[in-house]
Each structure stands twice: as C-alpha cells, then as structure tokens.
C-alpha atoms as a PDB file:
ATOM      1  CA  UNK A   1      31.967   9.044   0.175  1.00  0.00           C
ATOM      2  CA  UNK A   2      28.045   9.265   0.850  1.00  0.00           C
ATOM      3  CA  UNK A   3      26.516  11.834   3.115  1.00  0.00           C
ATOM      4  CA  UNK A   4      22.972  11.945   4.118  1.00  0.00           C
ATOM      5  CA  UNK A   5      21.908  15.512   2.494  1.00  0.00           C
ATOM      6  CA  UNK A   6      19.349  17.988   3.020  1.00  0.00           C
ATOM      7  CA  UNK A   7      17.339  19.069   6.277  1.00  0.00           C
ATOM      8  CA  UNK A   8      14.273  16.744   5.080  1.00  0.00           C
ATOM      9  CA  UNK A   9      16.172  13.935   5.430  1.00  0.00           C
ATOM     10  CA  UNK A  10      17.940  14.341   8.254  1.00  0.00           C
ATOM     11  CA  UNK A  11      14.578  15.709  10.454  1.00  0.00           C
ATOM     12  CA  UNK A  12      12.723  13.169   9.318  1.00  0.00           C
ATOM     13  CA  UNK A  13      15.688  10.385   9.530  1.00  0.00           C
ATOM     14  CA  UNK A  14      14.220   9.045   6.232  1.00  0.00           C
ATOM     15  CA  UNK A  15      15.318   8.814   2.431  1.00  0.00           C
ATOM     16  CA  UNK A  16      13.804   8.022  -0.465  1.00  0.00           C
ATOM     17  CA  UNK A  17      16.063   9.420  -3.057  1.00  0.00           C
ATOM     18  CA  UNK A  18      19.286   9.137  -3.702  1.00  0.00           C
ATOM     19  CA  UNK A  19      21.553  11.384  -5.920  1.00  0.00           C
ATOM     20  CA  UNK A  20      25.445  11.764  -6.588  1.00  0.00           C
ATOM     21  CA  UNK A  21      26.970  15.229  -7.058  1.00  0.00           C
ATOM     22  CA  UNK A  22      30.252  15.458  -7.671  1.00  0.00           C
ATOM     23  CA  UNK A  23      31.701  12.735  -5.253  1.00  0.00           C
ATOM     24  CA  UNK A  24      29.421  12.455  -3.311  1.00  0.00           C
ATOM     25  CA  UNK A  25      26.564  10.681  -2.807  1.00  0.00           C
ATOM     26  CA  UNK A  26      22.959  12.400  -1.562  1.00  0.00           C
ATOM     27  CA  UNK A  27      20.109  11.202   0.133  1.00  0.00           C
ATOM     28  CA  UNK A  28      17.140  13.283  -0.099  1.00  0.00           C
ATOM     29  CA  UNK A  29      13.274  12.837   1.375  1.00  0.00           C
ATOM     30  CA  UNK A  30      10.507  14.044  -1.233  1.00  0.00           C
ATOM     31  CA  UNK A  31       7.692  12.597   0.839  1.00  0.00           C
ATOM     32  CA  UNK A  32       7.326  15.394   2.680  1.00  0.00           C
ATOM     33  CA  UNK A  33       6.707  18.135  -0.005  1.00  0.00           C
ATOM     34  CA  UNK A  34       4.658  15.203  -1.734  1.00  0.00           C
ATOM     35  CA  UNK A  35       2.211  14.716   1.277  1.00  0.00           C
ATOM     36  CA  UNK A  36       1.885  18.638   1.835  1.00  0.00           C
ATOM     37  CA  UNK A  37       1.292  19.307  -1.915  1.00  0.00           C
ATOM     38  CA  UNK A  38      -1.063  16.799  -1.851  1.00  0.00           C
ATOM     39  CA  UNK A  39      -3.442  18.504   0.687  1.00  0.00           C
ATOM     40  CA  UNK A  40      -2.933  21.991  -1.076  1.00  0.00           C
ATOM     41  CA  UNK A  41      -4.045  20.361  -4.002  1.00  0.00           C
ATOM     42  CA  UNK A  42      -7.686  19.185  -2.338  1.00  0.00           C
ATOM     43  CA  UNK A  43      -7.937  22.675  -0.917  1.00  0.00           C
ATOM     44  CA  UNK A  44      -7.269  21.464   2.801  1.00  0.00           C
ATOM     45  CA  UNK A  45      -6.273  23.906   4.665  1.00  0.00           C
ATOM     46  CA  UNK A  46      -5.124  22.193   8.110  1.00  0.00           C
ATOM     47  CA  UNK A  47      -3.695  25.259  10.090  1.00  0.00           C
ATOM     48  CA  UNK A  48      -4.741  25.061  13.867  1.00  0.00           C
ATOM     49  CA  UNK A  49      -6.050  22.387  13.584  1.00  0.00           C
ATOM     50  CA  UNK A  50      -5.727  18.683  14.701  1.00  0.00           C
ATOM     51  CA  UNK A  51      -4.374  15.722  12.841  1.00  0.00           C
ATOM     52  CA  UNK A  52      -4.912  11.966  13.798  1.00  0.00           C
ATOM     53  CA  UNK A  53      -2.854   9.624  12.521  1.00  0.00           C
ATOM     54  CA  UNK A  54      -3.250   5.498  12.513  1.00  0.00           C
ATOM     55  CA  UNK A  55       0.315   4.167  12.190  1.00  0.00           C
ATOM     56  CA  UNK A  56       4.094   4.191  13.173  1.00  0.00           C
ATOM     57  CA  UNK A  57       5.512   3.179  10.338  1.00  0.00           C
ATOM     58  CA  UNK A  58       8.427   4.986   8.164  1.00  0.00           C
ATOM     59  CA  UNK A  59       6.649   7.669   6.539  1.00  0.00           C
ATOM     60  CA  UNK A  60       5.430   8.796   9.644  1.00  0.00           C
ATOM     61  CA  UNK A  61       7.876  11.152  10.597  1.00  0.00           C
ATOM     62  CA  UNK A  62       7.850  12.906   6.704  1.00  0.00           C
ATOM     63  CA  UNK A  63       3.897  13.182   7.429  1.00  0.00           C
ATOM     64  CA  UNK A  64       4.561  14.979  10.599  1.00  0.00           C
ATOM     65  CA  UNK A  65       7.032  17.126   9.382  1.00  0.00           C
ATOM     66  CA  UNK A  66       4.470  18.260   6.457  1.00  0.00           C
ATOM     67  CA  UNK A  67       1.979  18.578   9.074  1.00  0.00           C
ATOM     68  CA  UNK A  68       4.114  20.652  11.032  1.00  0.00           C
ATOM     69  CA  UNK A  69       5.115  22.926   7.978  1.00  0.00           C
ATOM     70  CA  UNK A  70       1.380  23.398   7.053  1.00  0.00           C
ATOM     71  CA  UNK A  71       1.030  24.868  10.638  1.00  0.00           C
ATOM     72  CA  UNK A  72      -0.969  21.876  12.420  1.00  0.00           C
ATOM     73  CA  UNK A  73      -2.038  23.103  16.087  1.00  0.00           C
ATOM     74  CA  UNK A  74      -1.979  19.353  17.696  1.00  0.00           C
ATOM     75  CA  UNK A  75      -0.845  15.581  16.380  1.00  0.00           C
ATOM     76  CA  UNK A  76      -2.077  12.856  18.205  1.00  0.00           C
ATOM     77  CA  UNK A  77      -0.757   9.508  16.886  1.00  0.00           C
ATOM     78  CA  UNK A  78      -2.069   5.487  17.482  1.00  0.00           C
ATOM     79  CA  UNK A  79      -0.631   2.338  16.398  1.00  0.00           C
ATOM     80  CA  UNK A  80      -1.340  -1.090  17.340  1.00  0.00           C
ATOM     81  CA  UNK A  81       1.755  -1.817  18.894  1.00  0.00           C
ATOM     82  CA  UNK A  82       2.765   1.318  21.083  1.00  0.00           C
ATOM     83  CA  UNK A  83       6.077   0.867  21.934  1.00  0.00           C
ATOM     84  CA  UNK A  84       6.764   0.919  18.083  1.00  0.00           C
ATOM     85  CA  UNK A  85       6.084   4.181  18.057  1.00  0.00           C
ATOM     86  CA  UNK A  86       8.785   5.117  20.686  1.00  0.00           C
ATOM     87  CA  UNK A  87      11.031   6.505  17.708  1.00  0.00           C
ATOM     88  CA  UNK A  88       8.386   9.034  17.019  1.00  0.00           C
ATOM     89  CA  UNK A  89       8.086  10.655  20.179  1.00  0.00           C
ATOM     90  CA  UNK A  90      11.661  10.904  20.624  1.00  0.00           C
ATOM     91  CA  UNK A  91      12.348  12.564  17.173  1.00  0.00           C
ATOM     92  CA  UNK A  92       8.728  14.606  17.976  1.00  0.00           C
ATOM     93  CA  UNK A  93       8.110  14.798  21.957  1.00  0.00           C
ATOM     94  CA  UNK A  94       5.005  17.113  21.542  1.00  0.00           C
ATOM     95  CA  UNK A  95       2.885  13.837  19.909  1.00  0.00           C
ATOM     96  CA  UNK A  96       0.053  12.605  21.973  1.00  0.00           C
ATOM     97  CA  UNK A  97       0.215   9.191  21.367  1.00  0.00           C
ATOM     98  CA  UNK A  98      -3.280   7.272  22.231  1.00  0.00           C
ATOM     99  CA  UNK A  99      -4.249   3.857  22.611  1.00  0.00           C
ATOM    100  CA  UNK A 100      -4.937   1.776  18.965  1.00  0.00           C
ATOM    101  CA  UNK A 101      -9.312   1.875  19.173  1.00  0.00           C
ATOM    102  CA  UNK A 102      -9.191   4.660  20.651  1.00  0.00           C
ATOM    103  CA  UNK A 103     -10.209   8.088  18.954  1.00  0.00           C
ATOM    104  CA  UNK A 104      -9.317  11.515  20.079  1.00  0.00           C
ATOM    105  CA  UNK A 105     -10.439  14.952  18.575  1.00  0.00           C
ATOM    106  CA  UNK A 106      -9.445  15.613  15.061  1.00  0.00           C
ATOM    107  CA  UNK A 107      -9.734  17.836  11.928  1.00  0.00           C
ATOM    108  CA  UNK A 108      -7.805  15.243   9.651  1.00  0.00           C
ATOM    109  CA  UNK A 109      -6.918  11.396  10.038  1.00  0.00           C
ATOM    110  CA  UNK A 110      -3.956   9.808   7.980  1.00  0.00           C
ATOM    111  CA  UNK A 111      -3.920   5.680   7.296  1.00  0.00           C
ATOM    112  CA  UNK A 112      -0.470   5.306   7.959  1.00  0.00           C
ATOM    113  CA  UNK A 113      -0.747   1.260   8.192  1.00  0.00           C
ATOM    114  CA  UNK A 114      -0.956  -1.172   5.823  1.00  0.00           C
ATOM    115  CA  UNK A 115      -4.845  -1.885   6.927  1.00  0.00           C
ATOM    116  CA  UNK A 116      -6.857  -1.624   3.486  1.00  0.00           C
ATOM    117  CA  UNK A 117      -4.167  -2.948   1.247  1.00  0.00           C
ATOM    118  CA  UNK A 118      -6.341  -6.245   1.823  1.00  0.00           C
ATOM    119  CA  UNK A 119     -10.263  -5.822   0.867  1.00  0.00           C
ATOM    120  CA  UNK A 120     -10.867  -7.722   4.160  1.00  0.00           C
ATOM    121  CA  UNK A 121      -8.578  -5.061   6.075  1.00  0.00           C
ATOM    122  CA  UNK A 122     -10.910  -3.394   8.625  1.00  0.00           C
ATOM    123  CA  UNK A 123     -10.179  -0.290  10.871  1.00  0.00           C
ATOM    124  CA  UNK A 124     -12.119  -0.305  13.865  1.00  0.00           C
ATOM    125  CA  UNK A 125     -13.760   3.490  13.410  1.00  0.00           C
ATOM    126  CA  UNK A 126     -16.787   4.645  14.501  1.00  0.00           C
ATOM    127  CA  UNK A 127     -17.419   6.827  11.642  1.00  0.00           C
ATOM    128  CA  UNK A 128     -21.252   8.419  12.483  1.00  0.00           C
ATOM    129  CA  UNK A 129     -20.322   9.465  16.399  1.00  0.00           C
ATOM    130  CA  UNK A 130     -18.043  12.303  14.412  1.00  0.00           C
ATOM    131  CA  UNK A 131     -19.637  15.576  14.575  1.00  0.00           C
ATOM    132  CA  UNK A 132     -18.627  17.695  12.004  1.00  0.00           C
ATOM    133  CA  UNK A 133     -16.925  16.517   8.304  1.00  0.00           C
ATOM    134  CA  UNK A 134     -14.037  15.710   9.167  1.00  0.00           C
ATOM    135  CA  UNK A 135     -10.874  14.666   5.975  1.00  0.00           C
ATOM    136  CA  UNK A 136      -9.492  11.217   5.434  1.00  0.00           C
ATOM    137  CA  UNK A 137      -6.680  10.684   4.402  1.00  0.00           C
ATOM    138  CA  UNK A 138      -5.493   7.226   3.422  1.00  0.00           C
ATOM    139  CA  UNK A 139      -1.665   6.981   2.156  1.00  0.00           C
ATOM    140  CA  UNK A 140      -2.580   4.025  -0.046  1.00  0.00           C
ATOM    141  CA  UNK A 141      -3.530   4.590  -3.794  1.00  0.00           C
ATOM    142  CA  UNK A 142      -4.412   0.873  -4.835  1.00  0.00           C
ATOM    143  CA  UNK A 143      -7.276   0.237  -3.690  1.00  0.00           C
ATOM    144  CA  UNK A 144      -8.106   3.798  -4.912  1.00  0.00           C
ATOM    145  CA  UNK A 145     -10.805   3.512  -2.503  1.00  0.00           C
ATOM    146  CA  UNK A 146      -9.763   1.246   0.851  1.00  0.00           C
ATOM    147  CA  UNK A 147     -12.662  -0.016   3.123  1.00  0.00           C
ATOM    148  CA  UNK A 148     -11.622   3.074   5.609  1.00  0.00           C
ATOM    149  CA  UNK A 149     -11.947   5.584   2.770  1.00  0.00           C
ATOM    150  CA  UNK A 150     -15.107   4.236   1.825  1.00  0.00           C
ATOM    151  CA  UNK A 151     -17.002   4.118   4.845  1.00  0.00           C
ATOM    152  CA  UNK A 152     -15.952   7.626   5.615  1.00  0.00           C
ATOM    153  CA  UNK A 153     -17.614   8.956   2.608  1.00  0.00           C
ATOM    154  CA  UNK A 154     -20.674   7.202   3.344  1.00  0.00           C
ATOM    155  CA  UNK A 155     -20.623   8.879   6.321  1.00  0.00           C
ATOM    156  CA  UNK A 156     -20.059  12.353   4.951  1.00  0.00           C
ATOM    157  CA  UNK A 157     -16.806  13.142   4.940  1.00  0.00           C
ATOM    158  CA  UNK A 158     -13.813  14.437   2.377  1.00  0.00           C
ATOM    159  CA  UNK A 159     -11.632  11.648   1.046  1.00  0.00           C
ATOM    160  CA  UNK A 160      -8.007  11.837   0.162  1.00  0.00           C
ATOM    161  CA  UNK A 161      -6.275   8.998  -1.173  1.00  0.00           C
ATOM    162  CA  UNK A 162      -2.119   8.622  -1.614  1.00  0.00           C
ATOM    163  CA  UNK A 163      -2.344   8.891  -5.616  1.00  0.00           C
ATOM    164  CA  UNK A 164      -1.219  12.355  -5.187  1.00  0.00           C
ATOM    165  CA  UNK A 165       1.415  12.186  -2.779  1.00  0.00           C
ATOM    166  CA  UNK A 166       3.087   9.697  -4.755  1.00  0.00           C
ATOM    167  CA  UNK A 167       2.552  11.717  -7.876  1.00  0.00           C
ATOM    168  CA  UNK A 168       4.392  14.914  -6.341  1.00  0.00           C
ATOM    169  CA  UNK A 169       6.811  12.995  -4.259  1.00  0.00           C
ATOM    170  CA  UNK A 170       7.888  11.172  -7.952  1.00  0.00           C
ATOM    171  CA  UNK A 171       7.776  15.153  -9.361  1.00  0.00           C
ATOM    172  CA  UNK A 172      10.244  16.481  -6.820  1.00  0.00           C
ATOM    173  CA  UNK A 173      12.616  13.352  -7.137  1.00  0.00           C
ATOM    174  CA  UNK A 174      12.335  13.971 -11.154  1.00  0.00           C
ATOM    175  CA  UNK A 175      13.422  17.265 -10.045  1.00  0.00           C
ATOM    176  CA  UNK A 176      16.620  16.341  -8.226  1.00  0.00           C
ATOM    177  CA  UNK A 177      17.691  13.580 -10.686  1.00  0.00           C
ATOM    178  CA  UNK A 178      17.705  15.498 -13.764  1.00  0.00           C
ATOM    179  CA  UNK A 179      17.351  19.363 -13.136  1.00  0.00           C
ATOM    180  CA  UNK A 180      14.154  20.338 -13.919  1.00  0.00           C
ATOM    181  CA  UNK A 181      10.631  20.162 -12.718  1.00  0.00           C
ATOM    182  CA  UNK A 182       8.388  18.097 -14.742  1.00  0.00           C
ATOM    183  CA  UNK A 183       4.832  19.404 -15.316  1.00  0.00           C
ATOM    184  CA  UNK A 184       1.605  17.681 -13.663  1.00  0.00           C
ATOM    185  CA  UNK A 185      -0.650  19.443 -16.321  1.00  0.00           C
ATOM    186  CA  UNK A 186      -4.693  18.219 -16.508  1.00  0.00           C
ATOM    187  CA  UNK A 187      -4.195  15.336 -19.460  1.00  0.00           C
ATOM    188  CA  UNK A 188      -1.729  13.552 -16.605  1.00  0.00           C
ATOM    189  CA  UNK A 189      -4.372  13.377 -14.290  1.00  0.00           C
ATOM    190  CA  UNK A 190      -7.256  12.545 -16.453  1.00  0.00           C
ATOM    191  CA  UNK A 191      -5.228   9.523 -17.280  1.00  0.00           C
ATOM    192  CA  UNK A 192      -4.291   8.716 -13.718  1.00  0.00           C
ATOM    193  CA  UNK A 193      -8.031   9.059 -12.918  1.00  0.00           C
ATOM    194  CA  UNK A 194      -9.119   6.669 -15.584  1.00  0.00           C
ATOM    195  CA  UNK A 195      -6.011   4.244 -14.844  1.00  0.00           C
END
C-alpha cells in the first residue's frame, strides 16, 4: 500500500522523500522546512513583507508554503511561460502572477529557474533602479555564485544561495529515515564553504 503522508506534502503536492512504516509506504516534503531554515539561518526576517519569485517550476509551491509559514504579507510570481504557472494559482489563488521582464515591488526575490546553471544564463534585471537592499535568493548552489547572484551584490544587496536549503532539507530527510536529527555543527560548514 503507499499513501502520500504528511500535510507538507500534500499542500504543496510535492515529495521528495520517501519512507516505509510498517506497511506502508510515506512520502514526505523536506523542502519546505529546508528553504525556511535557510533564511533563519542568514538572519532574514521576511514577515510583512513581499517576496518575488522567477519561476514555476516544482519547488515552487514548497517555497511558497515556507514563505507563507514565515508570515510573508504578498507573493508575486513570473515565469517565462505563464500559463505554466496555472498550477500555482490554483493550489495558491492569492499569487499575483506578473509578466516574465517585468518587476514588481519586493523585499526578497527567489531564482526558481534553471537560468544561472549555465555561466552564459542571463536574467534580464535591472539591478541599480532598486531602492533599498533588497535579498536574493538563488535556489542553485553550483555555481555558488550564478550571474544573478553576482550582479546583485555588486549592486548592494544580500545574497543567498541554495547550499543551505539543500543542507537542511538533506538534515530533515536524515531525520525521517533513521530517527534522529543529525547535527550541522561549524566544522560541517567550514568544509562546505571551502568545498
């Protein structure tokens, strides 16, 4: 018998581990506590505030759900082909979607595309008509630092990279598979910072 577990994975229609207990057999979403944990661990507070993000893709709905735990005030979402992000509004009718290029008010943007896996990957982003530091966020980890990532620290804003969503999305599956909750103590990161 399988069943699809747990109230992360069934609001965010989206699993990424998979556990047996007893007879049956789980599915569970970590990506959600892995994206929130990840901006508590920069110091990002994001409450009442207003998230951006660039993408429609599968994790989308896990990022809104963090967003929406973390106690965002607005989500406004683009991707370059809109009616691929009909799935989204349907699960989550209070997103403002907007058209890809353009740029609406925001606190925090999240690259949820696969723009910047390539070093010739290009967002269009007009990064110095944004008053006011702004965070992004860019759910890849290698490149540490995409072209999006980069330009918006030249411009003076906070960075965020997927390293540690990945790193405490892996933690809380750890957690489920064997019991226990492994520890993310300062020699882990050193090395994940010199990797």
């Amino acid at each position: 018998a399988t069943s699809l577990g747990l109230n992360k994975a069934k609001e965010t229609s989206s699993v990424n581990t998979i556990f047996k207990k007893e007879d049956l057999i789980y599915g569970d979403n970590t990506d959600v506590q892995g994206f929130e944990l990840s901006l508590k661990y920069e110091n990002c507070d994001i409450a009442n505030k207003k998230a951006f993000i660039l993408g429609a893709g599968g994790v989308v709905p896990s990022i809104i759900k963090a967003l929406k735990n973390l106690n965002i005030n607005q989500i406004f979402l683009s991707n370059r082909t809109i009616k691929n992000s009909d799935y989204i509004t349907k699960q989550y009718p209070e997103i403002i979607i907007v058209e890809w290029g353009q740029i609406p008010d925001f606190d925090i943007v999240i690259n949820a595309t696969s723009l910047g896996l390539n070093k010739d990957d290009h967002i269009n982003f007009n990064f110095e008509e944004l008053n006011n530091p702004k965070i992004f966020y860019d759910l890849i980890y290698n490149p540490r630092v995409t072209k999006f990532l980069e330009q918006a620290k030249q411009s003076g804003h906070k960075i965020i990279n997927g390293k540690m969503m990945l790193l405490f999305q892996a933690q809380k599956a750890f957690e489920i598979w064997h019991g226990f909750l492994p520890k993310i103590d300062n020699n882990l990161l050193e090395f994940l910072n010199n990797d």
